[in-house]
C-alpha atoms as a PDB file:
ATOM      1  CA  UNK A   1       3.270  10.709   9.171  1.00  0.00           C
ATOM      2  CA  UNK A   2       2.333   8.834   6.191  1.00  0.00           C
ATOM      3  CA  UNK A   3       1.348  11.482   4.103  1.00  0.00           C
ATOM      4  CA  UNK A   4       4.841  13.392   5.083  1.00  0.00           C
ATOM      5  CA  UNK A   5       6.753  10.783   3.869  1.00  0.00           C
ATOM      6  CA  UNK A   6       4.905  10.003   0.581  1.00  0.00           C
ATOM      7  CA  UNK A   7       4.949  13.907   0.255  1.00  0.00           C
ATOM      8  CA  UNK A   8       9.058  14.103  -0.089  1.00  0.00           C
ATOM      9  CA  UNK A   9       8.560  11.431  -3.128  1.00  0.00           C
ATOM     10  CA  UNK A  10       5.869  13.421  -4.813  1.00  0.00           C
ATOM     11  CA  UNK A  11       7.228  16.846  -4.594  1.00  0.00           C
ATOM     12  CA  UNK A  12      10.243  14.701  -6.577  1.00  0.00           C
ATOM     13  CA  UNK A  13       7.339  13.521  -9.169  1.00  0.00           C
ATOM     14  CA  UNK A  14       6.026  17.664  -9.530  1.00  0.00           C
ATOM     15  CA  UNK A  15       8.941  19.547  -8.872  1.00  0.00           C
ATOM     16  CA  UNK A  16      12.433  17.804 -10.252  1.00  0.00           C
ATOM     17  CA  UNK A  17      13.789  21.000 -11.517  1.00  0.00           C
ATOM     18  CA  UNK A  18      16.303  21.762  -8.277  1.00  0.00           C
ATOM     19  CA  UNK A  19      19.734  19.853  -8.697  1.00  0.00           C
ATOM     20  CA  UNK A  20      22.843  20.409  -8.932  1.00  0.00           C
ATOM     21  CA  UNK A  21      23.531  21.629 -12.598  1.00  0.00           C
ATOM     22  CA  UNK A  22      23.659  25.491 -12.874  1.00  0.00           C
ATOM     23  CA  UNK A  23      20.898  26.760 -14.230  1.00  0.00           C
ATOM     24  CA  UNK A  24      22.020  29.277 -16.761  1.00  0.00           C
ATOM     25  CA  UNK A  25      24.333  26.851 -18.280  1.00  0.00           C
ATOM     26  CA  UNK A  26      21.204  24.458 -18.922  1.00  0.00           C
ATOM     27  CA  UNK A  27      19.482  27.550 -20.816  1.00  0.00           C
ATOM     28  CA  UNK A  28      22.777  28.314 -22.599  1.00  0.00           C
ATOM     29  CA  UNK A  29      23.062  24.795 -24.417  1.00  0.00           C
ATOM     30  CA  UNK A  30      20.029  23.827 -25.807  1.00  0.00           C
ATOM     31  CA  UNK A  31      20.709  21.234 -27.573  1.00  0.00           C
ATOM     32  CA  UNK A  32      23.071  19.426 -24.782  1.00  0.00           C
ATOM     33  CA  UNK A  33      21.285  16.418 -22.978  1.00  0.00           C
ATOM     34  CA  UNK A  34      21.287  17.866 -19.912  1.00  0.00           C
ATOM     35  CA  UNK A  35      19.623  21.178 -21.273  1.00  0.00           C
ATOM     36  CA  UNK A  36      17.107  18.686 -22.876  1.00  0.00           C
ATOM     37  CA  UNK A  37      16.778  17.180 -19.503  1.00  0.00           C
ATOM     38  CA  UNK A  38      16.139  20.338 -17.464  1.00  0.00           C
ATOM     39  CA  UNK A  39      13.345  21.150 -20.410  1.00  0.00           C
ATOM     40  CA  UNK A  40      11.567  17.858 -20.590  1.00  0.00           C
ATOM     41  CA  UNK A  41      11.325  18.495 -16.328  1.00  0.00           C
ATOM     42  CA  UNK A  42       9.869  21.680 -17.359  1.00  0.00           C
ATOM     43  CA  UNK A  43       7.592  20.687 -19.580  1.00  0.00           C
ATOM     44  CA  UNK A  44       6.788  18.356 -16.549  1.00  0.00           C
ATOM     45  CA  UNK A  45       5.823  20.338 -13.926  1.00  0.00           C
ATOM     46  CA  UNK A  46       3.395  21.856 -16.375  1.00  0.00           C
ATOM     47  CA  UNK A  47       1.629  19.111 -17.412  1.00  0.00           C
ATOM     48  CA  UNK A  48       3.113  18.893 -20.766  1.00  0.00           C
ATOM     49  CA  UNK A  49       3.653  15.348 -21.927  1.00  0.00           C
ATOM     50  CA  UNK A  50       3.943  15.041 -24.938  1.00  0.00           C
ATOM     51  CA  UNK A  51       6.534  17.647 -25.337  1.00  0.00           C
ATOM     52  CA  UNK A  52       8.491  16.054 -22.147  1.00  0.00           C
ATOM     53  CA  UNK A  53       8.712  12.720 -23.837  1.00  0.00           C
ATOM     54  CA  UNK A  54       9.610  14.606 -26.859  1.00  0.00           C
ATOM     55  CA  UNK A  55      12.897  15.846 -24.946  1.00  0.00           C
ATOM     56  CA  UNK A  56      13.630  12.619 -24.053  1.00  0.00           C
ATOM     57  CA  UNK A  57      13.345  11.260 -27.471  1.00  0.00           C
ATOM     58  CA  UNK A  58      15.819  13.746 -28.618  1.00  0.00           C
ATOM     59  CA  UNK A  59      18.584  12.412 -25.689  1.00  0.00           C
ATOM     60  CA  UNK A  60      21.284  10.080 -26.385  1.00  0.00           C
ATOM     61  CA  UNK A  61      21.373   6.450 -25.877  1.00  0.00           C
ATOM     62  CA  UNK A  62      24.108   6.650 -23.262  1.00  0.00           C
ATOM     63  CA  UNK A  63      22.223   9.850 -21.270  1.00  0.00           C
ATOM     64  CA  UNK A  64      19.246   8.029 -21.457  1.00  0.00           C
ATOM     65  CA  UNK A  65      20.679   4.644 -19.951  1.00  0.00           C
ATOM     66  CA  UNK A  66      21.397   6.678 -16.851  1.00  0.00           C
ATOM     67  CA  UNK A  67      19.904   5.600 -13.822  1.00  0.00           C
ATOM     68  CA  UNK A  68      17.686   9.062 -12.479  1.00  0.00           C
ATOM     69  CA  UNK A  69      17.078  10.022 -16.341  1.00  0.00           C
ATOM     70  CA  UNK A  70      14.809   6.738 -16.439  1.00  0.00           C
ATOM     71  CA  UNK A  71      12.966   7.494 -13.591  1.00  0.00           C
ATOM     72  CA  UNK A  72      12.244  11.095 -15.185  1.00  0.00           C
ATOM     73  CA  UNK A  73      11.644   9.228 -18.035  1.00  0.00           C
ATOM     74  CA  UNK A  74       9.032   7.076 -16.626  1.00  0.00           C
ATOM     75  CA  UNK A  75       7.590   9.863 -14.855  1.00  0.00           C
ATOM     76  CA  UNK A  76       7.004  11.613 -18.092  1.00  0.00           C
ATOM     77  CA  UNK A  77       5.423   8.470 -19.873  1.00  0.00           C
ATOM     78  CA  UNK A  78       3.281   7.823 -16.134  1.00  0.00           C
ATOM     79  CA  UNK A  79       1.928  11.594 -16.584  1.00  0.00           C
ATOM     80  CA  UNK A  80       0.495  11.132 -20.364  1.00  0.00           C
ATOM     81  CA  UNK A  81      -1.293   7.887 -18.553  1.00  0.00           C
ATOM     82  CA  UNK A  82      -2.928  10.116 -16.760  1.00  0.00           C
ATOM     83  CA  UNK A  83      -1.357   9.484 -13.338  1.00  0.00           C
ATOM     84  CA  UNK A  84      -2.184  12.498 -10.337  1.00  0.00           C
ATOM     85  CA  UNK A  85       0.251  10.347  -7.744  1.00  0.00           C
ATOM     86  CA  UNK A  86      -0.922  12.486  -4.918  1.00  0.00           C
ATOM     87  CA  UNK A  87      -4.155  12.263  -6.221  1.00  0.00           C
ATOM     88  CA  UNK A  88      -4.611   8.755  -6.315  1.00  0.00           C
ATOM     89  CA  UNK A  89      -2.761   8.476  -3.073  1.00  0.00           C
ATOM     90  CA  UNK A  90      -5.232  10.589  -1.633  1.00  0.00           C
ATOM     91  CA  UNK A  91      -7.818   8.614  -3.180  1.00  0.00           C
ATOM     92  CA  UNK A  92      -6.814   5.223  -1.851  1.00  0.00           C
ATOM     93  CA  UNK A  93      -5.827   6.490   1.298  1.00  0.00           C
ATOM     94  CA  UNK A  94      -9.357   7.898   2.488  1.00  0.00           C
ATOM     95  CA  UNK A  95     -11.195   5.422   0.435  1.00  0.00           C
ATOM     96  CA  UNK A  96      -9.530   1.689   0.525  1.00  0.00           C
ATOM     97  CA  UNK A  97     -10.978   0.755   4.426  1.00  0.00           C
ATOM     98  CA  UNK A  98     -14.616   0.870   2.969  1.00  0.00           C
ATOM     99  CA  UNK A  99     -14.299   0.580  -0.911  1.00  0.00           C
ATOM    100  CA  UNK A 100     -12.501  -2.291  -2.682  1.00  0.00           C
ATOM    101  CA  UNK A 101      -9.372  -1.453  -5.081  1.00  0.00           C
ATOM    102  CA  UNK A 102     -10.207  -2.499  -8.328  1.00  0.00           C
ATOM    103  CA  UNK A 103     -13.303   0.177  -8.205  1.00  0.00           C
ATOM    104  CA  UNK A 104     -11.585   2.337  -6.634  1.00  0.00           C
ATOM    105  CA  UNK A 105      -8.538   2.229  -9.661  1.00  0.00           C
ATOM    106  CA  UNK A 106     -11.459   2.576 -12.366  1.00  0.00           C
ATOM    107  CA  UNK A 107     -13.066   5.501 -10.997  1.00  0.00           C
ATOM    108  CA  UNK A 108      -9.880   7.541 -10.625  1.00  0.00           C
ATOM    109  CA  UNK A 109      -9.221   7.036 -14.454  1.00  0.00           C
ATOM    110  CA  UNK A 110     -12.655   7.917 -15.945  1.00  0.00           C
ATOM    111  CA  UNK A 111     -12.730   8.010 -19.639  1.00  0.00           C
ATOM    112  CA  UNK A 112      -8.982   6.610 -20.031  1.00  0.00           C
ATOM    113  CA  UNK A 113      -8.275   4.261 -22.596  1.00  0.00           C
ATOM    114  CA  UNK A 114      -5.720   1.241 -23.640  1.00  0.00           C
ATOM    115  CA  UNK A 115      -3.817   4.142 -25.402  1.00  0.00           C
ATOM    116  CA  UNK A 116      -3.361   5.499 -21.408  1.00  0.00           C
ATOM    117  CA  UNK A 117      -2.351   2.089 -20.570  1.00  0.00           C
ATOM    118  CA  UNK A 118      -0.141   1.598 -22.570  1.00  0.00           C
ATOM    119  CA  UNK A 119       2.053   4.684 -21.721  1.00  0.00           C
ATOM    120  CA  UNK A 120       1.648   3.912 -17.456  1.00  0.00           C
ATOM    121  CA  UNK A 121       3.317   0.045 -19.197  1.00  0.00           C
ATOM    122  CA  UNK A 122       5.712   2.150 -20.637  1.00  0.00           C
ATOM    123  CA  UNK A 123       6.885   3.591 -17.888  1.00  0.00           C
ATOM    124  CA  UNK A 124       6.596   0.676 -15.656  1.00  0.00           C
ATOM    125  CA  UNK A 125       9.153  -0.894 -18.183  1.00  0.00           C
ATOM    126  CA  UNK A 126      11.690   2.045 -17.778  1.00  0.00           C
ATOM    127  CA  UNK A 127      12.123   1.914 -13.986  1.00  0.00           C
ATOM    128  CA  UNK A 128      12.133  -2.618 -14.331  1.00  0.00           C
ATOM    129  CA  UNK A 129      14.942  -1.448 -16.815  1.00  0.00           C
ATOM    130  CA  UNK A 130      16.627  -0.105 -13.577  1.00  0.00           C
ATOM    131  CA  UNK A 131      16.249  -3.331 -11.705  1.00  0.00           C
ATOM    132  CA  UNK A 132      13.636  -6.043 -11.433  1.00  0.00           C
ATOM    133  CA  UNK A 133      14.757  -6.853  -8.169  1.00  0.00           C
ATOM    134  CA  UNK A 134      12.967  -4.613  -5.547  1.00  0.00           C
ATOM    135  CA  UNK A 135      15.627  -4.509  -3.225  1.00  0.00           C
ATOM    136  CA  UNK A 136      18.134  -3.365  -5.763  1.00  0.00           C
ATOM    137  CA  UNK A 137      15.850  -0.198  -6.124  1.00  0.00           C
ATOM    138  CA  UNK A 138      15.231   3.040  -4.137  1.00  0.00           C
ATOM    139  CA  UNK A 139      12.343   3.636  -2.082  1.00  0.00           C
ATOM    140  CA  UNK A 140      11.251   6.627  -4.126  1.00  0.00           C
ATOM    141  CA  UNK A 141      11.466   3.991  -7.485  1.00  0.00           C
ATOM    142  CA  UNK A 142       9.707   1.729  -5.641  1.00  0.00           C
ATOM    143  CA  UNK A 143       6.987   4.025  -4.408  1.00  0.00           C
ATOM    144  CA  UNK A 144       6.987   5.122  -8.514  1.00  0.00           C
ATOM    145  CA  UNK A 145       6.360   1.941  -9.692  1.00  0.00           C
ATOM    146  CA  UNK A 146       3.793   1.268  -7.368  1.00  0.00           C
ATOM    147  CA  UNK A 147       1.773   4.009  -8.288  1.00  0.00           C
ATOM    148  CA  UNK A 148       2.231   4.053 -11.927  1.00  0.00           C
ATOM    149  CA  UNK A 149       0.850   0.071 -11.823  1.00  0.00           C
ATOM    150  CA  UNK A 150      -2.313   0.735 -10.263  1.00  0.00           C
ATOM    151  CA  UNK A 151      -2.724   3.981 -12.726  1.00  0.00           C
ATOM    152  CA  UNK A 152      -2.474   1.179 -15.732  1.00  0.00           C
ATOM    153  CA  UNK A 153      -4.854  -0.774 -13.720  1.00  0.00           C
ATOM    154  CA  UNK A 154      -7.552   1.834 -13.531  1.00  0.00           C
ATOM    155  CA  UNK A 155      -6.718   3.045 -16.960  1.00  0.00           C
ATOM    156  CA  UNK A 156      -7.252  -0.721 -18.255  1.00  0.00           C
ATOM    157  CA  UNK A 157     -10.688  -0.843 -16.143  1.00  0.00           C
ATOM    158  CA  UNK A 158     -11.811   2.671 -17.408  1.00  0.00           C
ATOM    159  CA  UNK A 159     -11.607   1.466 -20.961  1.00  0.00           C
ATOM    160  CA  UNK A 160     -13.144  -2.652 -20.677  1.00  0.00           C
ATOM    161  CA  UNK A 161     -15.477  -2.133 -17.797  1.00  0.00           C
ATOM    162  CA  UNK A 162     -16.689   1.222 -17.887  1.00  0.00           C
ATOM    163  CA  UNK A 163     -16.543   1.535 -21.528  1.00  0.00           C
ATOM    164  CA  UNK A 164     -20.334   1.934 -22.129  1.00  0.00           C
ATOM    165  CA  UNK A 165     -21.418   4.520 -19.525  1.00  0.00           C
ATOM    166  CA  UNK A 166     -17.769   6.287 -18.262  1.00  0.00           C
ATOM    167  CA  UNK A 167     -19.485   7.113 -15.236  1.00  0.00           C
ATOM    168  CA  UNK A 168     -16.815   5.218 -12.978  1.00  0.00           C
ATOM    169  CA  UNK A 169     -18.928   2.454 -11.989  1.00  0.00           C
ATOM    170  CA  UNK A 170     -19.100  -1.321 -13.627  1.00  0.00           C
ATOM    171  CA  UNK A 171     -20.920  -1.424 -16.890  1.00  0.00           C
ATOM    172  CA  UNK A 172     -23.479  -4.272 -15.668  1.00  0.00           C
ATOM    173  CA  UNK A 173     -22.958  -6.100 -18.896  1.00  0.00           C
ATOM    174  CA  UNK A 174     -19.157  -6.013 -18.324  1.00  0.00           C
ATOM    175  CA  UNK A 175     -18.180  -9.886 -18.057  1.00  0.00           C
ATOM    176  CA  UNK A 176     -14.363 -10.128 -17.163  1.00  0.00           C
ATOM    177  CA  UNK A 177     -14.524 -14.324 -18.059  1.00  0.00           C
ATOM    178  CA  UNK A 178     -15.200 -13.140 -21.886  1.00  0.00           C
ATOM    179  CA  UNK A 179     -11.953 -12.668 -23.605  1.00  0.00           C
ATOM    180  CA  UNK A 180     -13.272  -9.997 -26.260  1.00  0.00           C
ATOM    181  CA  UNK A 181     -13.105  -6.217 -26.164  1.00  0.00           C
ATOM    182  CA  UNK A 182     -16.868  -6.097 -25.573  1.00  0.00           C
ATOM    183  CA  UNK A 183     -18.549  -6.251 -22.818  1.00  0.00           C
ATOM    184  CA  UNK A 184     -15.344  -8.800 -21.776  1.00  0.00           C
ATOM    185  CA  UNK A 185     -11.441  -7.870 -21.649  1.00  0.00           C
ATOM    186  CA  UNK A 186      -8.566  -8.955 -24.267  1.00  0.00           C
ATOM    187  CA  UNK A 187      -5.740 -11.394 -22.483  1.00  0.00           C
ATOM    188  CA  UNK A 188      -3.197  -8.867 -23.999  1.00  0.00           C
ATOM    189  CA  UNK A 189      -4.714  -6.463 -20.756  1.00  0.00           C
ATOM    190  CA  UNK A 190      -5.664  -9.504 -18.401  1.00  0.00           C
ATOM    191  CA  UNK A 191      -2.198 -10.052 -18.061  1.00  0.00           C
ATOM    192  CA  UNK A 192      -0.943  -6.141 -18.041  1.00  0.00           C
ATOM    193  CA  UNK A 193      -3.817  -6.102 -14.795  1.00  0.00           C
ATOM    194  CA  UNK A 194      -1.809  -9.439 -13.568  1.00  0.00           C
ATOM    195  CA  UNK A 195       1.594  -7.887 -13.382  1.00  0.00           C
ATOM    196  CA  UNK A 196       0.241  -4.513 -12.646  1.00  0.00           C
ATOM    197  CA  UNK A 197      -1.213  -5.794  -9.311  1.00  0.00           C
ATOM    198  CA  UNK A 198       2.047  -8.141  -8.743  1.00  0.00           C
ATOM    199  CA  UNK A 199       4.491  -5.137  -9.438  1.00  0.00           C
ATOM    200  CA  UNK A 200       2.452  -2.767  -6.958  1.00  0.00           C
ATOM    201  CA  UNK A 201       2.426  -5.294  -4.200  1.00  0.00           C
ATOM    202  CA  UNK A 202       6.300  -6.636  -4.595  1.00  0.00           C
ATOM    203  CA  UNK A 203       7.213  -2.617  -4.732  1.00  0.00           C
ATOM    204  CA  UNK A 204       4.899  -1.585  -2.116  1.00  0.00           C
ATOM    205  CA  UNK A 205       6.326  -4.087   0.308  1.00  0.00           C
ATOM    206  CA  UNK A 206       9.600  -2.652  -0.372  1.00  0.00           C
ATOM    207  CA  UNK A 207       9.095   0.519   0.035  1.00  0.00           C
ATOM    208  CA  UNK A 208       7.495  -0.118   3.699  1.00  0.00           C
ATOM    209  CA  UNK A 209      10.474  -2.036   4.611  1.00  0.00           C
ATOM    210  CA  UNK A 210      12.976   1.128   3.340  1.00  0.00           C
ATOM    211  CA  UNK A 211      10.544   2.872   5.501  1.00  0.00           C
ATOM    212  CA  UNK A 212       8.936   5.264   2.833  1.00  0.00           C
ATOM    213  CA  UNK A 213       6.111   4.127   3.704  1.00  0.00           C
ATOM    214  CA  UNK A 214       4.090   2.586   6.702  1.00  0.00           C
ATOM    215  CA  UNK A 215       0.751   1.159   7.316  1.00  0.00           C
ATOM    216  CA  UNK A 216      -0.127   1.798   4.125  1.00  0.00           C
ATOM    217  CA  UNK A 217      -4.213   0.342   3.712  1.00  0.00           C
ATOM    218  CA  UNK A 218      -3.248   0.154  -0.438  1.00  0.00           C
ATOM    219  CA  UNK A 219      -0.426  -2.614   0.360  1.00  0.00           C
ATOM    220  CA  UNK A 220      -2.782  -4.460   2.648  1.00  0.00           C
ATOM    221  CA  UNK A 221      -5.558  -4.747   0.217  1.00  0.00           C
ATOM    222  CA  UNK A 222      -2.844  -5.707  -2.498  1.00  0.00           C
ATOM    223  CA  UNK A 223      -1.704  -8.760  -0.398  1.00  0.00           C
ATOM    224  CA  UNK A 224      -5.511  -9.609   0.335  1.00  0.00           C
ATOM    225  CA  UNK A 225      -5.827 -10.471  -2.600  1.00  0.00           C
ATOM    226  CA  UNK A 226      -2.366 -12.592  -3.203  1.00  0.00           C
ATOM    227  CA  UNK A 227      -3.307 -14.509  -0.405  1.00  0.00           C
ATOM    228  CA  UNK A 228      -7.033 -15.130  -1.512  1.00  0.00           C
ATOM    229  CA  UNK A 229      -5.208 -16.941  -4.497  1.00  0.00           C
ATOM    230  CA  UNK A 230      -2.847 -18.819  -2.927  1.00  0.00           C
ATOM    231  CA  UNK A 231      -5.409 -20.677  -0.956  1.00  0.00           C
ATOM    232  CA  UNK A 232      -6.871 -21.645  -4.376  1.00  0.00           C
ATOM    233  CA  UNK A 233      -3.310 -23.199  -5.122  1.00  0.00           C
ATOM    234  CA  UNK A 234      -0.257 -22.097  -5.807  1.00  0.00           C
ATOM    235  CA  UNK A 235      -0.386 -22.191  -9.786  1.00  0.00           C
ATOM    236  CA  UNK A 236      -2.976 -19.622  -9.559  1.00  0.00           C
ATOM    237  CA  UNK A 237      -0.645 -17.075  -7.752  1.00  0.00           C
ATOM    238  CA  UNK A 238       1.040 -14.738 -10.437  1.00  0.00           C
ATOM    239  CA  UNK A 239       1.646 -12.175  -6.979  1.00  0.00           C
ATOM    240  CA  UNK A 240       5.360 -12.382  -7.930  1.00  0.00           C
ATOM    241  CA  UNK A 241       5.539 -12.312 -11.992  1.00  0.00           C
ATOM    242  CA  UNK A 242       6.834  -9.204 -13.670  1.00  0.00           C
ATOM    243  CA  UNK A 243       6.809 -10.446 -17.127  1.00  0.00           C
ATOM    244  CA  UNK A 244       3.419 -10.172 -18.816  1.00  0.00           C
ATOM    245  CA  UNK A 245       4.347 -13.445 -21.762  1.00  0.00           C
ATOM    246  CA  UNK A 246       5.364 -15.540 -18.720  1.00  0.00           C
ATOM    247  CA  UNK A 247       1.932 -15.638 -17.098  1.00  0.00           C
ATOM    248  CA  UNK A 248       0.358 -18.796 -17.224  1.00  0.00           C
ATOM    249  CA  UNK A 249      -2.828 -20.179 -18.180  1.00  0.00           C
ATOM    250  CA  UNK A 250      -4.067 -20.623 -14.316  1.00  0.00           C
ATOM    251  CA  UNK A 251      -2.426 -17.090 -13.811  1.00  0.00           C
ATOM    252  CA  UNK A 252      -4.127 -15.789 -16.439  1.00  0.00           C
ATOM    253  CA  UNK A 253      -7.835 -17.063 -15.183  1.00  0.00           C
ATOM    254  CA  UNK A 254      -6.901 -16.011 -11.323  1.00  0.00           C
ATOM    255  CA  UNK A 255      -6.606 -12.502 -12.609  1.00  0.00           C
ATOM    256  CA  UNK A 256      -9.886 -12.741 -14.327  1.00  0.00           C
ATOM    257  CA  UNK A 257     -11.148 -14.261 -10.804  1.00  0.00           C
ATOM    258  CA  UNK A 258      -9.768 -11.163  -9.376  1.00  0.00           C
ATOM    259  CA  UNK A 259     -11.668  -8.486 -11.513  1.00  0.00           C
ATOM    260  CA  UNK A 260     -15.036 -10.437 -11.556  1.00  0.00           C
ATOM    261  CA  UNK A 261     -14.819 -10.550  -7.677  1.00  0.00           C
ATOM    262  CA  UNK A 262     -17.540  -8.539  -5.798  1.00  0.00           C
ATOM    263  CA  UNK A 263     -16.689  -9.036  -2.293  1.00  0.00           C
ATOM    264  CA  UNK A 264     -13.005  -8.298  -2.158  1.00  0.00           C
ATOM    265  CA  UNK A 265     -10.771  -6.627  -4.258  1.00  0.00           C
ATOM    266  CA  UNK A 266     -12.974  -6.715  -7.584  1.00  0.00           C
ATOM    267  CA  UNK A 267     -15.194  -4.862 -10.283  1.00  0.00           C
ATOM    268  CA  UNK A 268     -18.150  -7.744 -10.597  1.00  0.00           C
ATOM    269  CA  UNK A 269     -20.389  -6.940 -13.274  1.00  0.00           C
ATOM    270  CA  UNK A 270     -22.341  -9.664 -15.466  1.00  0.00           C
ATOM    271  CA  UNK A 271     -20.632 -12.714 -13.832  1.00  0.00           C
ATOM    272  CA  UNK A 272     -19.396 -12.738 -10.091  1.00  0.00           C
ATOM    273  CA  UNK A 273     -17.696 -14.509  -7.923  1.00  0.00           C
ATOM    274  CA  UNK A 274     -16.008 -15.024  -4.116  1.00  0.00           C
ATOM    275  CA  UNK A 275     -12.094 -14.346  -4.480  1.00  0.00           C
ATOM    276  CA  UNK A 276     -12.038 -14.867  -1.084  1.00  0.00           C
ATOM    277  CA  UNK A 277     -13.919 -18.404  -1.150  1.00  0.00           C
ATOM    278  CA  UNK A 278     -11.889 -21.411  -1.113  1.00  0.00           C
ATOM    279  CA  UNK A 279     -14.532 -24.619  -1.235  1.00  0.00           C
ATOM    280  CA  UNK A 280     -16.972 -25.088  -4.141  1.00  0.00           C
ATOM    281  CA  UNK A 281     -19.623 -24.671  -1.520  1.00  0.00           C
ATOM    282  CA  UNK A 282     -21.927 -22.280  -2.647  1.00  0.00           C
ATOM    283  CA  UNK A 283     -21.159 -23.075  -6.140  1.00  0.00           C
ATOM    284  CA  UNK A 284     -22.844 -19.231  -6.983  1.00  0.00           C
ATOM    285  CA  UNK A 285     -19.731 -17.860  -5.883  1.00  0.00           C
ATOM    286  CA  UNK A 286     -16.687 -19.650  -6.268  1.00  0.00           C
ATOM    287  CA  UNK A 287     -14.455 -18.208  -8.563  1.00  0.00           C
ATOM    288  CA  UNK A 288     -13.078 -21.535  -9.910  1.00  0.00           C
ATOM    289  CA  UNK A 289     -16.957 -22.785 -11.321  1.00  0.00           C
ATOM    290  CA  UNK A 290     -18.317 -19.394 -12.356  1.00  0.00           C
ATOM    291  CA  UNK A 291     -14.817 -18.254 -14.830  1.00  0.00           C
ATOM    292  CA  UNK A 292     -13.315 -21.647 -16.827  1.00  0.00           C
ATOM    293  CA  UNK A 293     -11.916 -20.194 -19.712  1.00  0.00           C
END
């Protein structure tokens, strides 16, 4: 049942040429915004990126401020990140009850880089542009959103964790309590994996409540995790931030708690720790004495 229901949302993602504008017309005027539209969905379905967002560049402001035009948009900008959304849904699906996420997210984005990243942010910005709120969004933006986060997550692990070997597994030197590009990760992406794993849990949880989907095991490990860090205290919970520049400096170290984790949700590496472990009690693994930044 699952997989039907995530199914009608992805055959959107793949196939969005059907609607209801007239199909010769939209060859007839090529240089209309709804020609350039029915192109850059073309340009989709075959893989195309570049010259997708290329259409879109060429649309006007007011065409482009349209609601469904930014979740084609960010469907465009989510593809050149590298996002397969059945793919990774398929991934998590069969893999999640005996894997944790964050490994999971890296080896489904093998080789990707910040560049990657930084297009799945993109389009992460286009459907918040929509609505921040995720009640005041559909279930197939919602499911969207969700997806494109944890492709920026496992694009953003590819390139600081698995940097040296691009094998899909932790570099062992990979330290996520170093703020450095090498073998550590920059705060700029710290933060983008902080509101990446906020946005896919806040949107998850709505679209299981519009009924899109149910039981899913990737909103489960999501909230894990939230819930790990609340018990540390509350000003290490970023689980409902959507703005990277608000994080703060707790946030900031809880996310790094998150990726050096080994038990739970995280990648390890160099320097480990317990997400899940609330009392300093065995100092070896509690997140708060192994990462102070």
């Amino acid at each position: 049942m699952l997989k039907n229901k995530i199914f009608i949302y992805l055959f959107t993602f793949h196939f969005a040429l059907l609607g209801c504008s007239n199909i010769l017309d939209e060859f007839a005027k090529k240089d209309t915004d709804e020609a350039l539209l029915f192109e850059a969905k073309k340009n989709m379905n075959d893989s195309q990126w570049n010259l997708a967002i290329a259409n879109f560049n060429d649309m006007s402001a007011d065409f482009l401020a349209k609601r469904e035009v930014k979740l084609q948009h960010a469907k465009a900008y989510a593809g050149r990140c590298g996002l397969d959304l059945l793919q990774l849904f398929e991934d998590l699906s069969t893999n999640l009850a005996t894997g944790r996420l964050y490994p999971l997210l890296m080896s489904a984005f093998t080789g990707a880089t910040t560049t990657n990243a930084d297009d799945c942010a993109q389009a992460e910005a286009l459907i918040l542009s929509i609505s921040t709120a995720p009640g005041s969004r559909t279930t197939e933006e919602n499911t969207t959103l969700a997806f494109i986060s944890f492709a920026k997550m496992g694009a953003i692990f590819a390139a600081f964790a698995d940097e040296g070997t691009a094998d899909g597994i932790t570099d062992t030197d990979f330290d996520a309590c170093q703020n450095n590009t090498t073998p550590g990760i920059s705060e700029t992406y710290v933060r983008e994996i902080g509101i990446g794993l906020a946005l896919a849990s806040n949107s998850l949880a709505a679209a299981v409540s519009g009924g899109g989907l149910s039981g899913a095991d990737e909103l489960s490990s999501v909230q894990d995790a939230c819930t790990a860090l609340a018990a540390l205290g509350a000003t290490y919970n970023f689980c409902d931030e959507t703005d990277p520049a608000a994080l703060t400096a707790n946030q900031v170290k809880a996310i790094r708690w998150t990726m050096m984790d080994n038990q739970n949700i995280g990648l390890g590496g160099a320097n480990t720790c317990n997400i899940a472990q609330t009392a300093a009690s065995p100092a070896a693994s509690f997140c708060p004495l192994q990462c102070v930044p």
